[in-house]
N, C-alpha and C. Protein backbone atom coordinates (compact mmCIF):
# COMPACT_ATOMS: atom_id res chain seq x y z
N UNK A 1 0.84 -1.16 0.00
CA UNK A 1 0.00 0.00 0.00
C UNK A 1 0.90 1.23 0.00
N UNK A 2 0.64 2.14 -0.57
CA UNK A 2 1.59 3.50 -0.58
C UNK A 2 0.18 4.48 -0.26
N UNK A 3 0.71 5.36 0.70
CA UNK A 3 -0.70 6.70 0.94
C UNK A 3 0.10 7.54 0.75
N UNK A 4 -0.79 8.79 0.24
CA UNK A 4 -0.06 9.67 0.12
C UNK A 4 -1.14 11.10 0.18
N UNK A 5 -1.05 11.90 1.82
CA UNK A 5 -2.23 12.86 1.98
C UNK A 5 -2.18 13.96 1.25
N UNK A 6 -2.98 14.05 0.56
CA UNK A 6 -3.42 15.66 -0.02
C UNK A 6 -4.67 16.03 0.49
N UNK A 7 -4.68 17.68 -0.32
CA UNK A 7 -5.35 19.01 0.34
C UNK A 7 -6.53 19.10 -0.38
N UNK A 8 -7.79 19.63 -0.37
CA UNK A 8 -8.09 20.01 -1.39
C UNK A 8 -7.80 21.29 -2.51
N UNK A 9 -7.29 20.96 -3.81
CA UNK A 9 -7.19 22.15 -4.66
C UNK A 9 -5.89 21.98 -4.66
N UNK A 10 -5.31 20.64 -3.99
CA UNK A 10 -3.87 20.03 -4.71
C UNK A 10 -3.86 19.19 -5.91
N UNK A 11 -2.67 19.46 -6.49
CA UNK A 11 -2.65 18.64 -7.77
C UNK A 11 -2.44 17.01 -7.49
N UNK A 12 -2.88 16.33 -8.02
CA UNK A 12 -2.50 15.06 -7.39
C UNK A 12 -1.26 14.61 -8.40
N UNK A 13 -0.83 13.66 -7.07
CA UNK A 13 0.94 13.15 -7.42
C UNK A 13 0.84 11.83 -8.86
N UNK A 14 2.17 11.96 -8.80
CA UNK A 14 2.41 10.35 -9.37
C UNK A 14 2.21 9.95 -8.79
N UNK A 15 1.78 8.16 -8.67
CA UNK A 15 2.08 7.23 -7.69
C UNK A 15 1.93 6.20 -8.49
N UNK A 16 2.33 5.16 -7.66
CA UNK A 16 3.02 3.59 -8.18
C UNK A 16 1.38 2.79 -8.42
N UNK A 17 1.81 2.11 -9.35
CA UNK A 17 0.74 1.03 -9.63
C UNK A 17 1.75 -0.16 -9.39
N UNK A 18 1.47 -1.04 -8.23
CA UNK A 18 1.96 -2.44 -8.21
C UNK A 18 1.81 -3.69 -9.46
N UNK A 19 2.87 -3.62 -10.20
CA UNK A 19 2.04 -5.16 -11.06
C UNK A 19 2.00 -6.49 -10.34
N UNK A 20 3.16 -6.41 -9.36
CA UNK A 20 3.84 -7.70 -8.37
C UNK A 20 4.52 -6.69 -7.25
N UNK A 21 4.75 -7.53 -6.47
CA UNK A 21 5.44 -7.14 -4.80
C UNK A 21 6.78 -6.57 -5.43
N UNK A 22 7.40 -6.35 -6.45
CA UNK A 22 8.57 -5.74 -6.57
C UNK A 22 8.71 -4.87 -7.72
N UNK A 23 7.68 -5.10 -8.40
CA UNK A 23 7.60 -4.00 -10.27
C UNK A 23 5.98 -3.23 -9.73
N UNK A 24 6.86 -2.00 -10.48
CA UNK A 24 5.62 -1.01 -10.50
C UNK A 24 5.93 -0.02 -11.39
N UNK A 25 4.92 -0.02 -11.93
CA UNK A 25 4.60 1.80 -12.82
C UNK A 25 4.36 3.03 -11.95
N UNK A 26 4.29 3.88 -12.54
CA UNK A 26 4.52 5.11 -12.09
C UNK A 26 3.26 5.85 -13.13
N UNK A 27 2.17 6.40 -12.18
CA UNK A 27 0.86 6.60 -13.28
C UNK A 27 0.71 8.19 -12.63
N UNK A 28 1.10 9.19 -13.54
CA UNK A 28 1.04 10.76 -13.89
C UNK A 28 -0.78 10.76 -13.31
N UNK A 29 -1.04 10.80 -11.85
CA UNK A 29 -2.48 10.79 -11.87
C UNK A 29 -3.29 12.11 -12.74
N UNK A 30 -2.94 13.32 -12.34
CA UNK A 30 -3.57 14.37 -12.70
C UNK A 30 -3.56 14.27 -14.16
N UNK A 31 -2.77 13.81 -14.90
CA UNK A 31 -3.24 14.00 -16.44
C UNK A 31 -4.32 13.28 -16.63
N UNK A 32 -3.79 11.90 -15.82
CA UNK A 32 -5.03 10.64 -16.52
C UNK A 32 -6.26 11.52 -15.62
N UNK A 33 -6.18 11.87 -15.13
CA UNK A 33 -8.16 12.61 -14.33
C UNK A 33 -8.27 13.44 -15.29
N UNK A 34 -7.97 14.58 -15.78
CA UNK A 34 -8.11 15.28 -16.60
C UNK A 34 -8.60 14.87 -18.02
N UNK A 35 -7.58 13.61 -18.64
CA UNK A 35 -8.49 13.25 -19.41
C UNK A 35 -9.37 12.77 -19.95
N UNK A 36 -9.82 11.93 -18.54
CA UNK A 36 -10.89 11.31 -17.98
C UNK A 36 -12.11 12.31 -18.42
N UNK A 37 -11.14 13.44 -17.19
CA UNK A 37 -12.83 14.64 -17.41
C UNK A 37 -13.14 14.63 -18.83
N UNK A 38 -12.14 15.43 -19.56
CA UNK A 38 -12.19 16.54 -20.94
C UNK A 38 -13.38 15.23 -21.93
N UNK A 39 -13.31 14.02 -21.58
CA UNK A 39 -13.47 12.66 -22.40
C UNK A 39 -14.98 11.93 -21.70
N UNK A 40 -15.57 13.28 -20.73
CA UNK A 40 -17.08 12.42 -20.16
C UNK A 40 -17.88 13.63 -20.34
N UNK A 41 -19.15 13.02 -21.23
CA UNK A 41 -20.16 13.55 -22.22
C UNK A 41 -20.50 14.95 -20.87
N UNK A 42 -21.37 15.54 -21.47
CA UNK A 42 -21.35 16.88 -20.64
C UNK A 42 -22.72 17.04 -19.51
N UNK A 43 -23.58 15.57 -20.57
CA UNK A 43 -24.34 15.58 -19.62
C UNK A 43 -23.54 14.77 -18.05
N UNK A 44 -22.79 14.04 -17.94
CA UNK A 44 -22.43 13.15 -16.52
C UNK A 44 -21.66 14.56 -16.15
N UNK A 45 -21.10 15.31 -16.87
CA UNK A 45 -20.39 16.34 -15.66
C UNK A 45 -21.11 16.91 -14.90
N UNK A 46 -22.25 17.61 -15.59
CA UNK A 46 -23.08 18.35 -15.47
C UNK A 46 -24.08 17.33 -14.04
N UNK A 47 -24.07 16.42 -13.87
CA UNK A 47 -24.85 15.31 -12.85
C UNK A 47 -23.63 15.23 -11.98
N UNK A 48 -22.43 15.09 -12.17
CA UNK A 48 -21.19 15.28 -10.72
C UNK A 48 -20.91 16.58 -10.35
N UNK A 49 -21.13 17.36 -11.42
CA UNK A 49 -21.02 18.67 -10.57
C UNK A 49 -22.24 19.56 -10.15
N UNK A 50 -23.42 18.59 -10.01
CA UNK A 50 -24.75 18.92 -9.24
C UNK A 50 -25.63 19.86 -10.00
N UNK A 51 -25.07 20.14 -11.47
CA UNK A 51 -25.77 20.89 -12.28
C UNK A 51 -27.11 20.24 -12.62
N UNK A 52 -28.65 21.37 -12.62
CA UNK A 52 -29.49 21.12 -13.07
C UNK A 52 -29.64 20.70 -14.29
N UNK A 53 -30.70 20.00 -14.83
CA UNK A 53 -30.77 19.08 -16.30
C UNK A 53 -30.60 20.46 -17.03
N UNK A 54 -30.19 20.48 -18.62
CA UNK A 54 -30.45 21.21 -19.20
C UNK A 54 -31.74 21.15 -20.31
């Protein structure tokens, strides 16, 4: 397990993805969220960020 505390309105870190007890990647979180977001239709944003239907 690796923790690692953040704030809100911090950028989030790299951190390790385990494949096995001794190899791991290293996953750039904040890009992959980002392009998560930029890449979810506008209606689901619009429903996580508590926006009324349009």
């Amino acid at each position: 397990m690796f923790v690692e505390y953040l704030e809100a309105g911090m950028r989030l870190p790299e951190m390790p993805i385990f494949l096995d007890a001794k190899r791991f990647v290293n996953v750039p979180l904040e890009s992959a969220y980002e392009g998560a977001w930029k890449g979810t239709p506008a209606f689901w944003r619009d429903v996580v960020l508590g926006k009324p239907a349009r």
